[in-house]
PDB file of N, CA and C in Angstrom:
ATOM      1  N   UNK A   1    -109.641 124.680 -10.784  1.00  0.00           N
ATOM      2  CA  UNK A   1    -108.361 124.964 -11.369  1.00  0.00           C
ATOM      3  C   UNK A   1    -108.497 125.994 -12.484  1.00  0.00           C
ATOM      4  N   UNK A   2    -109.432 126.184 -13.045  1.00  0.00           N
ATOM      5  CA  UNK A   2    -110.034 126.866 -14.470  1.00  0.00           C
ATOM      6  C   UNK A   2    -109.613 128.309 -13.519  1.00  0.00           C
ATOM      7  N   UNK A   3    -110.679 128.602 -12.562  1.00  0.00           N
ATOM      8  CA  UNK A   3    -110.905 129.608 -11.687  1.00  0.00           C
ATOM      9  C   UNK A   3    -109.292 130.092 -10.965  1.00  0.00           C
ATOM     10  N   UNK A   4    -108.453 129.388 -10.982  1.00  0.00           N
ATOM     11  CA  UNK A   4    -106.890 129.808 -10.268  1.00  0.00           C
ATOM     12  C   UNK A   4    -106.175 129.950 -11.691  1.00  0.00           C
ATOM     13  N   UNK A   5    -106.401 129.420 -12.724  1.00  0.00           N
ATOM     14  CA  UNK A   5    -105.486 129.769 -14.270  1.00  0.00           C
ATOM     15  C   UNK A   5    -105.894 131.520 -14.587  1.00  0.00           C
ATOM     16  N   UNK A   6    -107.731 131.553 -13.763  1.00  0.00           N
ATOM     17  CA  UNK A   6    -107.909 132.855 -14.849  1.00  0.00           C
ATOM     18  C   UNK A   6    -107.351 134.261 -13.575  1.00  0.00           C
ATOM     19  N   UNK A   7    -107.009 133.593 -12.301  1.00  0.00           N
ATOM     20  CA  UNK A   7    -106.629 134.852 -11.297  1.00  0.00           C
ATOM     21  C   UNK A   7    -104.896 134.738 -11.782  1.00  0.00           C
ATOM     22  N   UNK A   8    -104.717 133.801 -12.368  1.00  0.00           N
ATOM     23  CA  UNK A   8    -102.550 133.756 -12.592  1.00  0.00           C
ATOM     24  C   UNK A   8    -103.110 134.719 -13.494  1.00  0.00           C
ATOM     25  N   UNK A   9    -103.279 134.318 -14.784  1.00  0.00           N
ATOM     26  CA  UNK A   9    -103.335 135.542 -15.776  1.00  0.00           C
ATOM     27  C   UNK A   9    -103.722 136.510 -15.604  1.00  0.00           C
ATOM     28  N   UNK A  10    -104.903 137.145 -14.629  1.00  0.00           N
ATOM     29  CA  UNK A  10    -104.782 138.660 -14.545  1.00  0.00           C
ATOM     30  C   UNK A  10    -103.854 138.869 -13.516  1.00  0.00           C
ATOM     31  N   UNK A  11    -103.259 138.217 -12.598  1.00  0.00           N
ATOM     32  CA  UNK A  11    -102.126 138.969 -12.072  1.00  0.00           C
ATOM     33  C   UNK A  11    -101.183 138.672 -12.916  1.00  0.00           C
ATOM     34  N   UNK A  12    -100.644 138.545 -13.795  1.00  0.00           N
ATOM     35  CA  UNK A  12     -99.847 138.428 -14.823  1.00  0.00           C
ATOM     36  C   UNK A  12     -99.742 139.965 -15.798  1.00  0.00           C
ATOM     37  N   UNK A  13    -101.098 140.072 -15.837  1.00  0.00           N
ATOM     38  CA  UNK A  13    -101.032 141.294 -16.999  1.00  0.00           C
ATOM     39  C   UNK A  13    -101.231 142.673 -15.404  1.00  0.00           C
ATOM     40  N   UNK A  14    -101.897 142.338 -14.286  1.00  0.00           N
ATOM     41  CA  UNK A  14    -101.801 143.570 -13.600  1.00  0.00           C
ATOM     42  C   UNK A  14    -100.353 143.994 -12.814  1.00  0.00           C
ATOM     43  N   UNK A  15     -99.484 142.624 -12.609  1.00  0.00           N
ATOM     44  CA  UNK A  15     -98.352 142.984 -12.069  1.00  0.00           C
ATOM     45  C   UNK A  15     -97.256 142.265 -12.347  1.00  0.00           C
ATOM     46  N   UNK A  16     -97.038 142.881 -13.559  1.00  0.00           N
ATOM     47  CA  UNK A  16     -95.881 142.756 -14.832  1.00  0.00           C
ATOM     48  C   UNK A  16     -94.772 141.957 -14.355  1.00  0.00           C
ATOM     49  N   UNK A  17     -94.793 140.580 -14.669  1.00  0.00           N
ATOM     50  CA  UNK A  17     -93.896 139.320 -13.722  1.00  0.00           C
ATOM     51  C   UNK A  17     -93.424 139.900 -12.560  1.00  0.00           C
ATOM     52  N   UNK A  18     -94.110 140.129 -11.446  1.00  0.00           N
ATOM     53  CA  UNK A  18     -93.303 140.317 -10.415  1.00  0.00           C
ATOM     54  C   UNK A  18     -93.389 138.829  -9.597  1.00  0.00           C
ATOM     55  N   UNK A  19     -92.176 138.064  -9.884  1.00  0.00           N
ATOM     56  CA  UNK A  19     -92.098 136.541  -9.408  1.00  0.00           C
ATOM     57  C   UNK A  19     -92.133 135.706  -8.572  1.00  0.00           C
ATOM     58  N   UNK A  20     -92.197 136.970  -7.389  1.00  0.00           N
ATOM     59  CA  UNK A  20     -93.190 135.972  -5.923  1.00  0.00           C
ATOM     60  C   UNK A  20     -94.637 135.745  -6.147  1.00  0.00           C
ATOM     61  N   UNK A  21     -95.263 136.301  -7.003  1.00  0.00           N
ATOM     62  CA  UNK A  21     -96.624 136.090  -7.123  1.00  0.00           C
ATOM     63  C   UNK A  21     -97.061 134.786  -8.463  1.00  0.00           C
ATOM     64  N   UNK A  22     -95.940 134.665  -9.284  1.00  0.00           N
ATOM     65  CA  UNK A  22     -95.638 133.948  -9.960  1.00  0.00           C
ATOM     66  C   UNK A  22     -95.999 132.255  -9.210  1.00  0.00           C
ATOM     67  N   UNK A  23     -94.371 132.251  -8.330  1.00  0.00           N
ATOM     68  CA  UNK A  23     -94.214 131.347  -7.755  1.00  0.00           C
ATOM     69  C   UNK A  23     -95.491 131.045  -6.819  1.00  0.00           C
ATOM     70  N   UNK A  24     -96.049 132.047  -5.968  1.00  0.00           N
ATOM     71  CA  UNK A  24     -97.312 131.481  -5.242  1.00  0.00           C
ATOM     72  C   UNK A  24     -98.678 131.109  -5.994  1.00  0.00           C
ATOM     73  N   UNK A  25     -98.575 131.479  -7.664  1.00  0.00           N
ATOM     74  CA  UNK A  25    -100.103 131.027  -8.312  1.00  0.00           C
ATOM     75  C   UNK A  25     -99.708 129.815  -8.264  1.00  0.00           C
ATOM     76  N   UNK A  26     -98.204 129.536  -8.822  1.00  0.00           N
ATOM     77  CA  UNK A  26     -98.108 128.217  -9.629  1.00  0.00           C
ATOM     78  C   UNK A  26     -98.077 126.994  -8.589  1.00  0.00           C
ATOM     79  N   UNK A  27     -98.130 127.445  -7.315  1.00  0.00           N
ATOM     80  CA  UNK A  27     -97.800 126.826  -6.066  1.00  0.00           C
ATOM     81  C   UNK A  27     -99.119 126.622  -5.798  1.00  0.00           C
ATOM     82  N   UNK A  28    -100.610 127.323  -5.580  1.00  0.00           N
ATOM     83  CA  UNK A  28    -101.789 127.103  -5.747  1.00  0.00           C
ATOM     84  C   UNK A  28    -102.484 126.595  -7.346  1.00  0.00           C
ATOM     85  N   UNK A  29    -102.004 126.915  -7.949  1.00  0.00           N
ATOM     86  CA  UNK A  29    -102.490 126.024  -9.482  1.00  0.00           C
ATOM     87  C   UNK A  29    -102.048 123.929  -9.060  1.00  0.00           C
ATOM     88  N   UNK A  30    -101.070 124.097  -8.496  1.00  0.00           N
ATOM     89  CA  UNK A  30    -100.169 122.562  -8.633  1.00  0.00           C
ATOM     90  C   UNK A  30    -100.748 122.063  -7.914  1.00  0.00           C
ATOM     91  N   UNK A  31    -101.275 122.461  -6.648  1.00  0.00           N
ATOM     92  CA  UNK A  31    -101.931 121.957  -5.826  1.00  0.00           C
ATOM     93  C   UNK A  31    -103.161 121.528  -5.409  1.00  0.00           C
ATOM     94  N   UNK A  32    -103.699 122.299  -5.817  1.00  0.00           N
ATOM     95  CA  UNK A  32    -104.959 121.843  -6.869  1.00  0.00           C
ATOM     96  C   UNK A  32    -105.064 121.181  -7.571  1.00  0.00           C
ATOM     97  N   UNK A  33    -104.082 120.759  -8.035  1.00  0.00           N
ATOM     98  CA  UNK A  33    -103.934 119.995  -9.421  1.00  0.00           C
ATOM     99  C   UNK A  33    -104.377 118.562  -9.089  1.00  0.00           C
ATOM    100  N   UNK A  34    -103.281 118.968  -7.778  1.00  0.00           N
ATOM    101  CA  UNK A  34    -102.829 117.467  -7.148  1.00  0.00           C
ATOM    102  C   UNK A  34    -103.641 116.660  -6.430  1.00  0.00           C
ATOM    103  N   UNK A  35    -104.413 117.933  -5.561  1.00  0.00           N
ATOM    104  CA  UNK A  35    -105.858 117.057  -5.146  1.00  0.00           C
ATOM    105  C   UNK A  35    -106.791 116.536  -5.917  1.00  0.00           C
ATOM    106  N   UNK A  36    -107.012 117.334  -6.740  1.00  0.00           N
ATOM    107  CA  UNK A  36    -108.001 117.401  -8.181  1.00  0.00           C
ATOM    108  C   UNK A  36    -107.923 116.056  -8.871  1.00  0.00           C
ATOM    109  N   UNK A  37    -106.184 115.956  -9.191  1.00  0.00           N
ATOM    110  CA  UNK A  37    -106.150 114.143  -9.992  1.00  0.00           C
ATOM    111  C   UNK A  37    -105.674 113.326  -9.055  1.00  0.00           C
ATOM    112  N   UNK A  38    -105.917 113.037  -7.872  1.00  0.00           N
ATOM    113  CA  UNK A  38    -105.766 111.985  -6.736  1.00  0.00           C
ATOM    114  C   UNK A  38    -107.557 111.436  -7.260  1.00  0.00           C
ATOM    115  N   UNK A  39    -108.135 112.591  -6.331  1.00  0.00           N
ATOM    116  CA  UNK A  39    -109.739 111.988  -6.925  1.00  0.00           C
ATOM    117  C   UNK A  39    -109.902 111.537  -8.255  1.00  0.00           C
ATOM    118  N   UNK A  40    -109.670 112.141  -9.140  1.00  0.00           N
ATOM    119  CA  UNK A  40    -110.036 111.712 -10.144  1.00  0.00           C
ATOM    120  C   UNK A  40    -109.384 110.340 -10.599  1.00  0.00           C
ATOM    121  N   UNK A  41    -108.174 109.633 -10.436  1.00  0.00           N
ATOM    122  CA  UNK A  41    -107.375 108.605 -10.373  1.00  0.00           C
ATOM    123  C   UNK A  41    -108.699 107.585  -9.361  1.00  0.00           C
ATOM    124  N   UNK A  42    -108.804 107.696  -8.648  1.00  0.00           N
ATOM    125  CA  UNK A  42    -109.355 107.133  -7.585  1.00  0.00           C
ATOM    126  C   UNK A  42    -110.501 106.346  -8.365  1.00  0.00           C
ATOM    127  N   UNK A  43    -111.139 107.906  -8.948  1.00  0.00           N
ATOM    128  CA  UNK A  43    -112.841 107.262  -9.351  1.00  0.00           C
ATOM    129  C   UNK A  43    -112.569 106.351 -10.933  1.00  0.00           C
ATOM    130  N   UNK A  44    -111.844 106.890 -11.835  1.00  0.00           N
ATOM    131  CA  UNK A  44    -111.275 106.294 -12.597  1.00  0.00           C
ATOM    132  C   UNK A  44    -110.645 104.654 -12.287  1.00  0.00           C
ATOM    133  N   UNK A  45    -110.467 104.675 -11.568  1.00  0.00           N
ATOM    134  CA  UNK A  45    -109.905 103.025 -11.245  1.00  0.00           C
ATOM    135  C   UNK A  45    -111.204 102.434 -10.131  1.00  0.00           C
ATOM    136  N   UNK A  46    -111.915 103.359  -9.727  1.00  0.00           N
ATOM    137  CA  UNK A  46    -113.216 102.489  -9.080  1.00  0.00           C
ATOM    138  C   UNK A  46    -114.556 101.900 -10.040  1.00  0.00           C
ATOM    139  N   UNK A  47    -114.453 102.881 -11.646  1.00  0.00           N
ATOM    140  CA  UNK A  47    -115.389 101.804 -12.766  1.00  0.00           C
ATOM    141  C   UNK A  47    -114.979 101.410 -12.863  1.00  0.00           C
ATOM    142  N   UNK A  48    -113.453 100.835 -13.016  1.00  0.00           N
ATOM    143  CA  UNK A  48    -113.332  99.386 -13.782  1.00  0.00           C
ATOM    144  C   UNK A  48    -112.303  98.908 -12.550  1.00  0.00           C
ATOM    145  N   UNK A  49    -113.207  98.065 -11.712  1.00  0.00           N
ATOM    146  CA  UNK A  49    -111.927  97.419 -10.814  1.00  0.00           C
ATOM    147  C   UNK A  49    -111.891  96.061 -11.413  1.00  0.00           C
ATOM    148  N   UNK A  50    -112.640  95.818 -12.124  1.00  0.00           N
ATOM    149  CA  UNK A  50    -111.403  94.341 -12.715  1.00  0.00           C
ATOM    150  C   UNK A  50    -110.329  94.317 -13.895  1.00  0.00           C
ATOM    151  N   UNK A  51    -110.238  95.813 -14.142  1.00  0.00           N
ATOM    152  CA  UNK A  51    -109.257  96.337 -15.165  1.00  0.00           C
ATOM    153  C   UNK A  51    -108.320  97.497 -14.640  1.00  0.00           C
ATOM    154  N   UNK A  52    -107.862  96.988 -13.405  1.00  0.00           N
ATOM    155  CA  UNK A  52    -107.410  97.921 -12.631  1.00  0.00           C
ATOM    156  C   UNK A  52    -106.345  98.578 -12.762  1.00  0.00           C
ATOM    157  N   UNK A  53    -105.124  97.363 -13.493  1.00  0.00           N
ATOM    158  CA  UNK A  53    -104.342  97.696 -14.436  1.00  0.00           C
ATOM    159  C   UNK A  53    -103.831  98.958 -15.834  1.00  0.00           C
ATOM    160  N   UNK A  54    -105.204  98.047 -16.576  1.00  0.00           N
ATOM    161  CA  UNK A  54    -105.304  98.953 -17.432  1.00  0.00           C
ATOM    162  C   UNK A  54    -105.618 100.421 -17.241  1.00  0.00           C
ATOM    163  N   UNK A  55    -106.651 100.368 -16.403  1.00  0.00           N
ATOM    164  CA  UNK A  55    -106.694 101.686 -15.985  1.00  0.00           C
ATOM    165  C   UNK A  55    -106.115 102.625 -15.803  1.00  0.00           C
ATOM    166  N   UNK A  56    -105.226 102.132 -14.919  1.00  0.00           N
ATOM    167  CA  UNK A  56    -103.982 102.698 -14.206  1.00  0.00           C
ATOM    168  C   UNK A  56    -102.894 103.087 -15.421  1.00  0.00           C
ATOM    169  N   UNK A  57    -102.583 102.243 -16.395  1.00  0.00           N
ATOM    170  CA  UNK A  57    -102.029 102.880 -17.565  1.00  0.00           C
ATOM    171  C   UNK A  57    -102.567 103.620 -18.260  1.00  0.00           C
ATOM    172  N   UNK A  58    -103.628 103.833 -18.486  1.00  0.00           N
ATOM    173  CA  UNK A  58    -104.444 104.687 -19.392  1.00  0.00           C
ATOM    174  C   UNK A  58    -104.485 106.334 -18.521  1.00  0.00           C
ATOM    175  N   UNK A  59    -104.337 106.014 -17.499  1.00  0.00           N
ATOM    176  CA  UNK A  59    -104.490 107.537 -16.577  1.00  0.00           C
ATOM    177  C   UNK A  59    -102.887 107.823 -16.857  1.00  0.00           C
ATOM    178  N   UNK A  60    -102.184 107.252 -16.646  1.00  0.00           N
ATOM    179  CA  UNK A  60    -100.578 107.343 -16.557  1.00  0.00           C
ATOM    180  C   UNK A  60    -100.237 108.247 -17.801  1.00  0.00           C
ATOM    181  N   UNK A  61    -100.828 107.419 -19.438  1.00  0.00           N
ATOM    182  CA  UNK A  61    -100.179 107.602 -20.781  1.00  0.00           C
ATOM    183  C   UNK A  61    -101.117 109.014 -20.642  1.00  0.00           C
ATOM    184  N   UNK A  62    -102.345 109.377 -19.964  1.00  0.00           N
ATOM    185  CA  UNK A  62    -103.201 110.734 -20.529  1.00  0.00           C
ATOM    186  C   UNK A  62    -101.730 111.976 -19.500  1.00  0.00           C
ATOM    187  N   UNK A  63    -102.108 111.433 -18.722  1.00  0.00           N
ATOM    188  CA  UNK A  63    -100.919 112.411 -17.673  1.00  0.00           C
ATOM    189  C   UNK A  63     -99.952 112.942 -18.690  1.00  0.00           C
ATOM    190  N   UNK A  64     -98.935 111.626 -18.615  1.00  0.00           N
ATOM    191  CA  UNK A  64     -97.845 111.999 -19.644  1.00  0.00           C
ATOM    192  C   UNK A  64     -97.939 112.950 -21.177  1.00  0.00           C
ATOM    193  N   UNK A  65     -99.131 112.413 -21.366  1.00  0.00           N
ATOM    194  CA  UNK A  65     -99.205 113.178 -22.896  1.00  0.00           C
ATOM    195  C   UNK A  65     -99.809 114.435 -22.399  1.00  0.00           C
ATOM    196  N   UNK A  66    -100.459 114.608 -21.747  1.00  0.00           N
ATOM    197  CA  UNK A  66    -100.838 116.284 -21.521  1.00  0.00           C
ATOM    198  C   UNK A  66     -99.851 117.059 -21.318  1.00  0.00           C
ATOM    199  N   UNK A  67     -98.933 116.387 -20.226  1.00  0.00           N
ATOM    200  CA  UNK A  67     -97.937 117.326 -20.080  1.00  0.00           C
ATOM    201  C   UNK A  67     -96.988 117.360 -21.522  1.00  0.00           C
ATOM    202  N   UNK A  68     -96.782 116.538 -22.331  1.00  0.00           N
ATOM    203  CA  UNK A  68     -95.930 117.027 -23.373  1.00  0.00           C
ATOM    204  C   UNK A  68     -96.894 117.442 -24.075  1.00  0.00           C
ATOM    205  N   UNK A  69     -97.992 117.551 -24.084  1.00  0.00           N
ATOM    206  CA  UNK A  69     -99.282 118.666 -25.050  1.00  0.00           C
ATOM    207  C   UNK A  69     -98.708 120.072 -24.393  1.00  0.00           C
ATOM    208  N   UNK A  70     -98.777 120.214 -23.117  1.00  0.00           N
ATOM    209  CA  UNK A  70     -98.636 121.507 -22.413  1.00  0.00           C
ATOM    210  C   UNK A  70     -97.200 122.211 -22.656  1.00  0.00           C
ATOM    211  N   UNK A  71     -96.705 120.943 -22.193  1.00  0.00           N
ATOM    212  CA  UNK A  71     -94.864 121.722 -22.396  1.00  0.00           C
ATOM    213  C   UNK A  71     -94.559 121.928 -23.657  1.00  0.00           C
ATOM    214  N   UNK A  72     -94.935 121.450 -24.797  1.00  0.00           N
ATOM    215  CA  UNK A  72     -94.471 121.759 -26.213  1.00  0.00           C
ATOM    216  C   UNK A  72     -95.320 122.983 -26.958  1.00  0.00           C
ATOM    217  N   UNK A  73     -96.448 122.985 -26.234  1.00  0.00           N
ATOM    218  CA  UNK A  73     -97.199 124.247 -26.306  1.00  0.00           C
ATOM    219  C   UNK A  73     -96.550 125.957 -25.801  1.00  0.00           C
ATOM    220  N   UNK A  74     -96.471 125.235 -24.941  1.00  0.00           N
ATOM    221  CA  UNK A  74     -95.054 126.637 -23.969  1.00  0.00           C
ATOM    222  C   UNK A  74     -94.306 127.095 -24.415  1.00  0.00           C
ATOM    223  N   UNK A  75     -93.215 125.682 -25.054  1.00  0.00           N
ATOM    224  CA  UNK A  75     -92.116 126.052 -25.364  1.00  0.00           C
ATOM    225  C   UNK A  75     -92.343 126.699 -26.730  1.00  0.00           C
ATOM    226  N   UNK A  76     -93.016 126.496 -27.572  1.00  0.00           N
ATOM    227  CA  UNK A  76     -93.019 127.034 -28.513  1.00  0.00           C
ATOM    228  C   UNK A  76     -93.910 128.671 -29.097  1.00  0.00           C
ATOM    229  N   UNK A  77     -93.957 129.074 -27.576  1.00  0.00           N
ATOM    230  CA  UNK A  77     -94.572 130.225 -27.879  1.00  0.00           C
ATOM    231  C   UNK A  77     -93.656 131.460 -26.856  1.00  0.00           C
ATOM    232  N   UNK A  78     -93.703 132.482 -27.031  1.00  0.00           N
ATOM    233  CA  UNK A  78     -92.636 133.699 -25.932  1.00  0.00           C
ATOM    234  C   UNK A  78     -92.647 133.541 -24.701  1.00  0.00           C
ATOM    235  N   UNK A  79     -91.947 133.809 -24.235  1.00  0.00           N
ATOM    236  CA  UNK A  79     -91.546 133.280 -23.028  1.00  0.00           C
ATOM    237  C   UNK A  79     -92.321 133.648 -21.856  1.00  0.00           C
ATOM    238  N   UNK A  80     -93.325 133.929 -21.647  1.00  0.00           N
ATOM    239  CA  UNK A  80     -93.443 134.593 -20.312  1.00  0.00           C
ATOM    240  C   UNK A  80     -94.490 134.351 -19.399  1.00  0.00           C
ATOM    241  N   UNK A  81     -94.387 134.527 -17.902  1.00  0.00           N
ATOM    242  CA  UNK A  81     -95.656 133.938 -17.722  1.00  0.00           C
ATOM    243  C   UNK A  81     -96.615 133.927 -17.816  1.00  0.00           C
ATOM    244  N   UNK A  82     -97.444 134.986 -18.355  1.00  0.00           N
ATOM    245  CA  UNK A  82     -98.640 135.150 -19.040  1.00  0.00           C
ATOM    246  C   UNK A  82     -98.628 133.796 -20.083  1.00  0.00           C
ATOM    247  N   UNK A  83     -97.636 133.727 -20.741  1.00  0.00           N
ATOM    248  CA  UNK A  83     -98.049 132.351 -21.564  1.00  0.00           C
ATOM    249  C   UNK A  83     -98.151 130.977 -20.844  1.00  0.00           C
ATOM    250  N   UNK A  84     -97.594 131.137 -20.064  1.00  0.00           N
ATOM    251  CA  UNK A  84     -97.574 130.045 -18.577  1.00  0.00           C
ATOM    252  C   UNK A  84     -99.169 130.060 -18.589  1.00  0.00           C
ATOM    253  N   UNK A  85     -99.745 130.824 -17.838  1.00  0.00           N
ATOM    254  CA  UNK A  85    -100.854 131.541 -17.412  1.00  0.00           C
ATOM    255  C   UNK A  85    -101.854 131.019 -17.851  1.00  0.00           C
ATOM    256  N   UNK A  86    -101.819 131.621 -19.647  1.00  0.00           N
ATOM    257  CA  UNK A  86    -102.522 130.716 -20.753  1.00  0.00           C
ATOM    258  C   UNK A  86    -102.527 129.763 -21.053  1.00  0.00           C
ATOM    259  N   UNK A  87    -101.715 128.752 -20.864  1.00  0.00           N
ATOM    260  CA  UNK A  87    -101.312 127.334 -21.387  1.00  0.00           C
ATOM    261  C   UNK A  87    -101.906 126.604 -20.315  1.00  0.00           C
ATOM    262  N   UNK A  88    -101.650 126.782 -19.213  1.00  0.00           N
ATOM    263  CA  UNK A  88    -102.281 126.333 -17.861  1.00  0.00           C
ATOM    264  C   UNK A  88    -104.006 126.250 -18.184  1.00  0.00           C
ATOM    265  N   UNK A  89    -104.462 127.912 -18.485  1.00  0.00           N
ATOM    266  CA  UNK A  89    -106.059 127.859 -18.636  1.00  0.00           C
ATOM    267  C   UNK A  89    -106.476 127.087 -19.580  1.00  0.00           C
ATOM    268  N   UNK A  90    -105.761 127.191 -20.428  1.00  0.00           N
ATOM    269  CA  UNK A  90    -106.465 126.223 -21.796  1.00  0.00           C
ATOM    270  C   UNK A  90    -106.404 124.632 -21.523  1.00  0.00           C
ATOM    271  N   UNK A  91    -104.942 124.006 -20.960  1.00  0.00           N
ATOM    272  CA  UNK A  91    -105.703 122.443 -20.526  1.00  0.00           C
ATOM    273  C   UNK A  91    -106.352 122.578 -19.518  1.00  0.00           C
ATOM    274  N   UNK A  92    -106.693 123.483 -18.374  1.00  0.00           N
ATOM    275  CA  UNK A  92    -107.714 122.991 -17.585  1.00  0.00           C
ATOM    276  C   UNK A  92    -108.901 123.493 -18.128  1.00  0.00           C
ATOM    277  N   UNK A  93    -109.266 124.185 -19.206  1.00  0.00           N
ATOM    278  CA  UNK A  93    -110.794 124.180 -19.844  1.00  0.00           C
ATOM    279  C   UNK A  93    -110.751 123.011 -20.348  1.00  0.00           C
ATOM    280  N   UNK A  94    -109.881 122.179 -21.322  1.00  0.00           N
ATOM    281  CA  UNK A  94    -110.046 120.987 -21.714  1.00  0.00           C
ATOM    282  C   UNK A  94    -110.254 119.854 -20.972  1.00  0.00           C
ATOM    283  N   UNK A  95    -109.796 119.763 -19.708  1.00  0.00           N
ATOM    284  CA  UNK A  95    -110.263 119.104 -18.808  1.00  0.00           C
ATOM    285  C   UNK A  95    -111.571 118.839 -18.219  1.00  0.00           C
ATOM    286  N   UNK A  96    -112.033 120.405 -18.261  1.00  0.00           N
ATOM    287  CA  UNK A  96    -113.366 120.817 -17.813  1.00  0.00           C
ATOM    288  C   UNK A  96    -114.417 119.894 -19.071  1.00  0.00           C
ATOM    289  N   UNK A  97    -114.189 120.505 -20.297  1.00  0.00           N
ATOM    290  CA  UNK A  97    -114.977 119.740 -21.332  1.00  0.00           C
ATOM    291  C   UNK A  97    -114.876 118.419 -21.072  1.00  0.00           C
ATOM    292  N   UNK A  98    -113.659 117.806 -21.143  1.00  0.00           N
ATOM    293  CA  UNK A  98    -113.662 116.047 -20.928  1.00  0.00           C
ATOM    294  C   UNK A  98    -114.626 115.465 -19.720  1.00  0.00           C
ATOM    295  N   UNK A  99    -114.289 116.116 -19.021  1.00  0.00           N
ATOM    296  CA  UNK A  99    -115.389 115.760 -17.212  1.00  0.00           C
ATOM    297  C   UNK A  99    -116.911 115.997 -18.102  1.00  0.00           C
ATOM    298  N   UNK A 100    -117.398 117.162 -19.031  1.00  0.00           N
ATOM    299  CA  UNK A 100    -118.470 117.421 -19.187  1.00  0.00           C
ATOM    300  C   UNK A 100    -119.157 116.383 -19.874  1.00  0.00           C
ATOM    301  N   UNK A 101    -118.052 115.978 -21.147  1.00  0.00           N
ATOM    302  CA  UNK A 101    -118.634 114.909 -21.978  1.00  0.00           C
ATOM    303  C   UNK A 101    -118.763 113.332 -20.988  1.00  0.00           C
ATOM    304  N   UNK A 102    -118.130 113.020 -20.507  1.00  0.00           N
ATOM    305  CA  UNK A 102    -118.022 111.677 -19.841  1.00  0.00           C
ATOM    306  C   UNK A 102    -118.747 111.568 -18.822  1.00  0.00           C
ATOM    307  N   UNK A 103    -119.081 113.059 -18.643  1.00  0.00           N
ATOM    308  CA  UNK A 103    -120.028 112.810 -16.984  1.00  0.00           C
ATOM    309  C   UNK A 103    -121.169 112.188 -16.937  1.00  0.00           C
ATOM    310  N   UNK A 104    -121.895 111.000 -16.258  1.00  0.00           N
ATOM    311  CA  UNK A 104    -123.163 110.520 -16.076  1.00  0.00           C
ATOM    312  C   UNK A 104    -123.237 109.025 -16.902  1.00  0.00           C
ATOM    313  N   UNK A 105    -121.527 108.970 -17.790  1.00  0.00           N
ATOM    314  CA  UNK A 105    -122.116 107.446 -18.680  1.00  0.00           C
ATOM    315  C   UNK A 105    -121.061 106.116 -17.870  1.00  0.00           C
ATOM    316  N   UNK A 106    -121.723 105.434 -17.593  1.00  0.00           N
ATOM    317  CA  UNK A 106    -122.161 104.163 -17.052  1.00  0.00           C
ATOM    318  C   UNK A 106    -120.802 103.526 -18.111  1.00  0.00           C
ATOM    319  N   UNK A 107    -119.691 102.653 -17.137  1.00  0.00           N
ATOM    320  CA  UNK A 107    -118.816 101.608 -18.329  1.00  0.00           C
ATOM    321  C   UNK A 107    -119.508 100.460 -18.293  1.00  0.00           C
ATOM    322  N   UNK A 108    -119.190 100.128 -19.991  1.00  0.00           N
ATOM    323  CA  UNK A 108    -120.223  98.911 -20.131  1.00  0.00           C
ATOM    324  C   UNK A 108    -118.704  97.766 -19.917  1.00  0.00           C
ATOM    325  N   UNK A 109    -118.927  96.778 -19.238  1.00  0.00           N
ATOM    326  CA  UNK A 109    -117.633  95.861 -18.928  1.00  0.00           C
ATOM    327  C   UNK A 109    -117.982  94.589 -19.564  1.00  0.00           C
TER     328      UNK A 109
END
């Protein structure tokens, strides 16, 4: 997803909002997205299956709050999709870091 945020933004700055290309990053960014946190939901609720629950809320409240991290980030900067573009790359580098730090440790239950 890192790798589809950084091809939106240079077609962003090489072909000055022209909005079918818009609509087809954001259509390959989402989709990705979507496969991307199915798995990750999946493995997330496979360490802790006797907290399966909780789990499941804890993925829910990160969802939710990213996206109002993302959308209040947006909204509060010029309008355009290049800032789209950017806002997109920057939570999926943060994503990238979170996978980096958590990767390989064992839940203690």
């Amino acid at each position: 997803m890192l790798f589809l945020s950084c091809i939106y933004v240079y077609f962003c700055l090489a072909f000055q909002e022209n909005p079918y290309l818009i609509i087809f990053y954001n259509f390959l960014f989402y989709s990705a997205s979507a496969l991307a946190l199915a798995n990750a939901s999946a493995a997330a609720l496979n360490a802790f299956p006797l907290m399966a629950g909780t789990s499941s809320a804890i993925i829910g409240m990160v969802q939710i709050g990213s996206g109002l991290l993302g959308s209040s980030l947006a909204s509060v900067l010029p309008t355009s999709p290049l800032i789209l573009g950017t806002v997109l790359g920057a939570l999926s580098l943060l994503s990238v870091l979170a996978g980096i730090l958590v990767r390989g440790k064992e839940p203690n239950l």
